[in-house]
Protein backbone atom coordinates (compact mmCIF):
# COMPACT_ATOMS: atom_id res chain seq x y z
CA UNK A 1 -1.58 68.50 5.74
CA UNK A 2 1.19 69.99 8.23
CA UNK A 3 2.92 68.43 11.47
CA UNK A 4 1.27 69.76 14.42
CA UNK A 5 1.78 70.29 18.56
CA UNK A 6 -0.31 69.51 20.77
CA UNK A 7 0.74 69.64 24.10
CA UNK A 8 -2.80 68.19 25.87
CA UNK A 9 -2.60 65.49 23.84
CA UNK A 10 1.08 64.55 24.96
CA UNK A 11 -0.03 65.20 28.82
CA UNK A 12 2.49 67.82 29.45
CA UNK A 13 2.00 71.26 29.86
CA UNK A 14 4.72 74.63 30.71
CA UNK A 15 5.39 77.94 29.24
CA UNK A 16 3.91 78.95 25.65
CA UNK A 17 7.34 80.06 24.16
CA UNK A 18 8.83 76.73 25.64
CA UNK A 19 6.77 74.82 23.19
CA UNK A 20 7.33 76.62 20.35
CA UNK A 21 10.81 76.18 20.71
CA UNK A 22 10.04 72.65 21.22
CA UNK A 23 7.57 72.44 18.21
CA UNK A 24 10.49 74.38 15.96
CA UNK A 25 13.08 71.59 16.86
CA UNK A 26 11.13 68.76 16.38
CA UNK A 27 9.49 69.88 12.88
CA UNK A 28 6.14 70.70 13.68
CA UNK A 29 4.83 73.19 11.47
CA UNK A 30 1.66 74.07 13.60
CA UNK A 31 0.44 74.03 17.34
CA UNK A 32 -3.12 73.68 18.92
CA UNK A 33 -3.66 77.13 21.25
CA UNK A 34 -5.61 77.04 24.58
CA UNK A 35 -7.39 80.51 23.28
CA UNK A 36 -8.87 80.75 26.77
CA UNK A 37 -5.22 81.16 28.38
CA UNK A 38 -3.94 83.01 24.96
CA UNK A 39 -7.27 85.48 25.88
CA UNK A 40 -6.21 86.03 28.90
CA UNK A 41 -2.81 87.43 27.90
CA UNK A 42 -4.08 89.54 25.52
CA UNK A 43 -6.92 91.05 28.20
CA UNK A 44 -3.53 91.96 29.89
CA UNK A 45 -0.95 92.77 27.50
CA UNK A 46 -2.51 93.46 23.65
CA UNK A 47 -2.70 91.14 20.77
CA UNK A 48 0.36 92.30 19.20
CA UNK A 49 1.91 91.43 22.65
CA UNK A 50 0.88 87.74 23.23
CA UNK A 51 1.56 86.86 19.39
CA UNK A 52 4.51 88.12 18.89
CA UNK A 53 6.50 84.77 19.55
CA UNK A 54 3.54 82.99 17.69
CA UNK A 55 4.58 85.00 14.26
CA UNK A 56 8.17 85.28 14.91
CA UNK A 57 8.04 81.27 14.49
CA UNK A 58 6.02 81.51 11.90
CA UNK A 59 3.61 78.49 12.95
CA UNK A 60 0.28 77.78 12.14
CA UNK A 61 -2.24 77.75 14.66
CA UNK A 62 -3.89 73.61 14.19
CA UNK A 63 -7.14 74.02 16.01
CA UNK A 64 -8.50 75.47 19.28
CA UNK A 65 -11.10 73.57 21.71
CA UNK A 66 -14.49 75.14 22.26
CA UNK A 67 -15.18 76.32 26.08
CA UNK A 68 -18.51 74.34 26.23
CA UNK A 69 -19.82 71.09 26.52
CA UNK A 70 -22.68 70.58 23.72
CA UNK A 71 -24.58 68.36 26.20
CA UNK A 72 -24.89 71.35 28.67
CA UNK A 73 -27.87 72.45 30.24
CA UNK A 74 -28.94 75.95 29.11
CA UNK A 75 -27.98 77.96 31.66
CA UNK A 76 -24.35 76.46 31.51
CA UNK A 77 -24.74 76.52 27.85
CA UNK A 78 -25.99 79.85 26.63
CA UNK A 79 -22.93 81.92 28.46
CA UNK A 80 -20.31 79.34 27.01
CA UNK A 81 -21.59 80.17 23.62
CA UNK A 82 -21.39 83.68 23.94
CA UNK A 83 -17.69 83.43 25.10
CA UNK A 84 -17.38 81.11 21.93
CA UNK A 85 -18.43 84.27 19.57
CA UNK A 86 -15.32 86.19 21.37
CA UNK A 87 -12.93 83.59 21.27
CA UNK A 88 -13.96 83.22 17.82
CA UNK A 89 -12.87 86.89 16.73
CA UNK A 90 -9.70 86.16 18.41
CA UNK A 91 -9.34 82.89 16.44
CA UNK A 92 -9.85 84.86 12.77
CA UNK A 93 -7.09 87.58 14.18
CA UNK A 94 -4.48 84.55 14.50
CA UNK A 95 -5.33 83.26 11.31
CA UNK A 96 -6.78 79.72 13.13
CA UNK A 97 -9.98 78.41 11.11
CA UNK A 98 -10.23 75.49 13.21
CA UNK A 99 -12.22 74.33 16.65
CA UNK A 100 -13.23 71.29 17.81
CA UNK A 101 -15.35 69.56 20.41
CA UNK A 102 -16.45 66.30 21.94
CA UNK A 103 -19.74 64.42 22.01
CA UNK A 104 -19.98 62.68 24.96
CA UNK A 105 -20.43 59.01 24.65
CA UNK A 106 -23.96 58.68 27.00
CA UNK A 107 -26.42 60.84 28.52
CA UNK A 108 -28.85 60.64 31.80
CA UNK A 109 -31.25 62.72 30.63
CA UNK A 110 -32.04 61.69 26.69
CA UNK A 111 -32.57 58.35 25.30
CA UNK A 112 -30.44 57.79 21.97
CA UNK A 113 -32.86 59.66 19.37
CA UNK A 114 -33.97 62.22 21.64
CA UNK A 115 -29.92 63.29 22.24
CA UNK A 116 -29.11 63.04 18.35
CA UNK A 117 -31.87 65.37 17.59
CA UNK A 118 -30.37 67.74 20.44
CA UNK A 119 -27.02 67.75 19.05
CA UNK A 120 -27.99 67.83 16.12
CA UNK A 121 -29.72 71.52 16.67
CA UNK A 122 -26.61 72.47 19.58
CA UNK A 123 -24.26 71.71 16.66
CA UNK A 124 -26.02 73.57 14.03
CA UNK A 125 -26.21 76.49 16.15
CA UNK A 126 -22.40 76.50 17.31
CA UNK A 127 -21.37 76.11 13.61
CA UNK A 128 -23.78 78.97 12.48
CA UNK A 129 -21.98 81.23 15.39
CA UNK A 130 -18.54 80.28 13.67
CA UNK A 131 -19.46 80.32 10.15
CA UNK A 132 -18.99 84.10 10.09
CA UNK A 133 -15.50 84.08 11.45
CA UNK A 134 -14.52 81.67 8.80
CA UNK A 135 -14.20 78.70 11.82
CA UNK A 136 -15.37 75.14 10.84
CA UNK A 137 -16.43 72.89 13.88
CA UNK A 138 -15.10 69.21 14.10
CA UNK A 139 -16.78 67.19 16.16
CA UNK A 140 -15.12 63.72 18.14
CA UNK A 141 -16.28 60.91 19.73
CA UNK A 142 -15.48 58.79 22.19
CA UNK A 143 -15.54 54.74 21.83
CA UNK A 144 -14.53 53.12 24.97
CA UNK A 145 -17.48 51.38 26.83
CA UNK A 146 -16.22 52.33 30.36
CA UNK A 147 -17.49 56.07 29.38
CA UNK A 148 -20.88 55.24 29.19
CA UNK A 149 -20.70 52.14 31.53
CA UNK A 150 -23.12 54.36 34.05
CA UNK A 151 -24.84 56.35 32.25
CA UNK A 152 -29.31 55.09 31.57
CA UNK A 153 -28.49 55.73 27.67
CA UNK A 154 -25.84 54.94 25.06
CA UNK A 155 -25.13 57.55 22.59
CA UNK A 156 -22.26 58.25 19.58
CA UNK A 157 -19.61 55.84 19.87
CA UNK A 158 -19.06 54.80 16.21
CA UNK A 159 -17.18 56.91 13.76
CA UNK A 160 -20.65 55.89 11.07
CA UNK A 161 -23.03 57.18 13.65
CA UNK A 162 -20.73 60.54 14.48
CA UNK A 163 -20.74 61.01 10.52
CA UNK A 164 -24.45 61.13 10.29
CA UNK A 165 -24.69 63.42 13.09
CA UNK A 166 -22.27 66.07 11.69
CA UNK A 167 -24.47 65.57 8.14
CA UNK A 168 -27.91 65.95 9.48
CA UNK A 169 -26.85 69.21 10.76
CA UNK A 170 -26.73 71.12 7.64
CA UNK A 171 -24.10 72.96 8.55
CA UNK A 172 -21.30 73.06 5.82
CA UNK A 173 -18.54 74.20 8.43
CA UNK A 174 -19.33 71.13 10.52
CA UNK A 175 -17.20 68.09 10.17
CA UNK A 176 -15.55 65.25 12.18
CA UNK A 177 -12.46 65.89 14.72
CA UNK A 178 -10.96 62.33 13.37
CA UNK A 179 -9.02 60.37 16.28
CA UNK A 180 -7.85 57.34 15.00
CA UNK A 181 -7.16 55.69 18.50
CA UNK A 182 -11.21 56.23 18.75
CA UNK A 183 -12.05 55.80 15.17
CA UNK A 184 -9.76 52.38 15.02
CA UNK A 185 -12.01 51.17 19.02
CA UNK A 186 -15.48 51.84 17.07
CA UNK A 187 -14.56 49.39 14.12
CA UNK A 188 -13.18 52.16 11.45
CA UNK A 189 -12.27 51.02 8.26
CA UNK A 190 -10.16 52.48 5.51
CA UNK A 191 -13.51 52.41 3.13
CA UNK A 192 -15.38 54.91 5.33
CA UNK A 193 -12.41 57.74 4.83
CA UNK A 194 -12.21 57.41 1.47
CA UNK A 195 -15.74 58.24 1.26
CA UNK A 196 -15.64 61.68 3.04
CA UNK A 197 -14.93 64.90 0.90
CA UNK A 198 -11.46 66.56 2.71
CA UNK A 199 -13.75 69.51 3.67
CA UNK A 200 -15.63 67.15 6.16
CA UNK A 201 -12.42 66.41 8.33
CA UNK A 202 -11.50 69.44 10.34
CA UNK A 203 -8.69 68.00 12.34
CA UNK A 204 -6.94 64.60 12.61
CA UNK A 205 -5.33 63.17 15.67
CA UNK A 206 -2.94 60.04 15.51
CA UNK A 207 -1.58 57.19 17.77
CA UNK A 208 -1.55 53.59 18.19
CA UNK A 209 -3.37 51.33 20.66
CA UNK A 210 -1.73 48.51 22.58
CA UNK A 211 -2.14 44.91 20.82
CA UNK A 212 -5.32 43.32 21.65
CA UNK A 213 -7.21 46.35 22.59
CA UNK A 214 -11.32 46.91 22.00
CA UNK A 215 -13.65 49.32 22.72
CA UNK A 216 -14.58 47.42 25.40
CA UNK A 217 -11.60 46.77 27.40
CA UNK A 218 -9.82 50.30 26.07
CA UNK A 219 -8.32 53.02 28.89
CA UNK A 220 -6.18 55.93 28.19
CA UNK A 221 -3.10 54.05 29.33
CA UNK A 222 -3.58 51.75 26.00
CA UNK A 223 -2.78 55.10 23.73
CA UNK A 224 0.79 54.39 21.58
CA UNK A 225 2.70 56.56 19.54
CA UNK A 226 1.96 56.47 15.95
CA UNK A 227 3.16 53.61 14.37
CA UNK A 228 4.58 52.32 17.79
CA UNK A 229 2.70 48.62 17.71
CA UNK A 230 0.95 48.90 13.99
CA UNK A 231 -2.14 48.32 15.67
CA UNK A 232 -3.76 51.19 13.96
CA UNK A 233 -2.25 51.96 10.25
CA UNK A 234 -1.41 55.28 10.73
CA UNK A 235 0.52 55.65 7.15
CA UNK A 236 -2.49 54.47 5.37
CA UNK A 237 -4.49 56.94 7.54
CA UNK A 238 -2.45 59.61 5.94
CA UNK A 239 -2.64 58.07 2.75
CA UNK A 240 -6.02 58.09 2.25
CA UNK A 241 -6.34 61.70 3.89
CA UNK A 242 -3.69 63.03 1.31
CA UNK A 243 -5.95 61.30 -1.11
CA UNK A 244 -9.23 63.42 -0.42
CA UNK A 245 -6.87 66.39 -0.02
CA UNK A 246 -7.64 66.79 3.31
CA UNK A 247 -5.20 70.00 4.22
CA UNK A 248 -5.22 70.43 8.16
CA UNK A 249 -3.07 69.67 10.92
CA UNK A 250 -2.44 65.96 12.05
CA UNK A 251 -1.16 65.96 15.56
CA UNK A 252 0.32 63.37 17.74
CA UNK A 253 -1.93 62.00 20.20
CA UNK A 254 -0.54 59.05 22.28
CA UNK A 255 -1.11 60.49 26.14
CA UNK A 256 1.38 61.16 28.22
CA UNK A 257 4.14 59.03 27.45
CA UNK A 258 5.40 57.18 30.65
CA UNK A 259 8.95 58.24 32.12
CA UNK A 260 9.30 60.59 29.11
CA UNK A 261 10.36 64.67 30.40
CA UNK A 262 8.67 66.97 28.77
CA UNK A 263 11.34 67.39 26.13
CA UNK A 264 11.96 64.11 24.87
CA UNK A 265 8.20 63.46 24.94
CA UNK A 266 8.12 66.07 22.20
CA UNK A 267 11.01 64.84 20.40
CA UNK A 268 9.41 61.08 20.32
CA UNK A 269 6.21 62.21 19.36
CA UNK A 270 7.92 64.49 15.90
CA UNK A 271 9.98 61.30 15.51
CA UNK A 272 7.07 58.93 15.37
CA UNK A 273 5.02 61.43 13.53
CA UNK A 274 8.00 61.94 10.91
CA UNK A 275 7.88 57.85 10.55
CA UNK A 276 4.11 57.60 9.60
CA UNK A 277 4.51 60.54 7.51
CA UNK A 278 7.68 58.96 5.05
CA UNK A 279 5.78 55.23 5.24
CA UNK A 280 2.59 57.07 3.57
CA UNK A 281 4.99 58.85 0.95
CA UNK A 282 4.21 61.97 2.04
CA UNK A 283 5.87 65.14 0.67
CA UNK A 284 6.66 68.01 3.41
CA UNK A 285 4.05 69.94 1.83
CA UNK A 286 1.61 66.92 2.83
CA UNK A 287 1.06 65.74 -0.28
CA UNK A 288 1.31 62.16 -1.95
CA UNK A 289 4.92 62.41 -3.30
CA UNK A 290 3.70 60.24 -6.38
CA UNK A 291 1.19 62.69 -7.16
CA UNK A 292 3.39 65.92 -6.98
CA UNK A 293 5.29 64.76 -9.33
């Protein structure tokens, strides 16, 4: 596992090289990429122009987020997946192996086994568009009721039912995006990560949730920094991942932190993230310093 930057999931945003100054000094060893933006540079400069600061810092590239919503009507879906195949080939030139995407929590349209069977096939077919470029596809869900509060049907909210999803696919290089704010709302449990295979958890995201919150009172605004209330245990999180040698990024996910600049958000997120880490005995490397030895 390695430290990583994500600068969505802190609510800030500014200048690429900014951040990886900022990701350098705070000891992140990776940083998600909006390859949209990044293709964008490239379609003006070259590739060897908009990485440069990328390899000079030597930092891993976590994940990227797919341009697409999976729930999409076809005619909003088809041309997202075709830009997915480009941003793919980009992807494999940056060394990133890594994209994600969201289910969304409800649907108008499709009643509950109706919309797993269409995921299920939308997922399959994203991952099989991937698998070529060496990309694996995590999926997340979302668990707060208010998402789905006005929607006719109920769909994924539970990290089981999200599991089962990403399994009836077929698709090896489909897994789970694991949020632990989201995992900890849908009634997670130790148990049920101990029972995946490493392979089957594409990227983790980690923060704490504000003492007495459930799925069905949750809001953004109740996101914490890891390890901030102990709410969610985010050192036995990474205890158990280090355990099914689970060997992707883990970034800080706790929102935009209130009255926090951009800098000092970054350097309480690494902080907090570097606290989690040491309480699960983890080596730099990621690794269970017991079992190094």
């Amino acid at each position: 596992m390695f430290k990583n930057l994500s600068t969505e999931a802190l609510g800030i945003s500014g200048q690429p090289n900014e951040f990886i100054e900022l990701a350098l000094s705070n000891g992140f060893k990776g940083i998600d990429l909006d390859l949209v933006a990044f293709e964008e540079q490239v379609k003006l400069t070259s590739l060897a122009h908009a990485r440069r600061l990328i390899d000079s810092a030597r930092l891993k590239i976590g994940s990227f987020r797919l341009p697409l919503s999976v729930g999409a009507e076809d005619a909003e879906y088809r041309p997202a997946l075709e830009k997915v195949a480009r941003l793919a080939e980009l992807a494999r030139a940056l060394g990133c192996t890594r994209a994600t995407t969201v289910i969304e929590p409800a649907s108008d349209r499709r009643a509950y086994h109706d919309n797993f069977e269409f995921h299920r096939r939308r997922l399959a077919e994203i991952g099989g568009v991937l698998k070529p470029f060496g990309i694996r596809l995590g999926v997340e869900f979302l668990a707060p009721h208010h998402l789905r509060s006005d929607a006719a049907f109920s769909f994924i909210q539970t990290f089981d039912a999200a599991l089962m999803l990403v399994r009836n696919t077929g698709a090896d290089n489909v897994g789970l995006a694991f949020d632990a704010w989201h995992w900890r709302l849908g009634g997670g449990s130790l148990d049920q990560l101990r029972s995946l295979s490493g392979d089957k958890v594409v990227a983790v995201y980690l923060a704490d949730a504000a003492a007495g919150t459930t799925a069905e009172t949750a809001q953004d605004d109740s996101r914490r920094l890891p390890g901030e209330t102990g709410v969610i245990d985010a050192a036995g999180i990474l205890s158990v991942l280090a355990g099914i040698r689970y060997d992707g990024p883990v970034t800080p996910r706790p929102g935009k932190i209130p009255g926090a600049s951009r800098d000092k958000a970054v350097k309480q997120a690494g902080a907090a993230l570097d606290g989690v880490w040491k309480a699960a005995g983890l080596n730099v490397a990621g690794k269970l310093a017991t079992a190094a030895k």
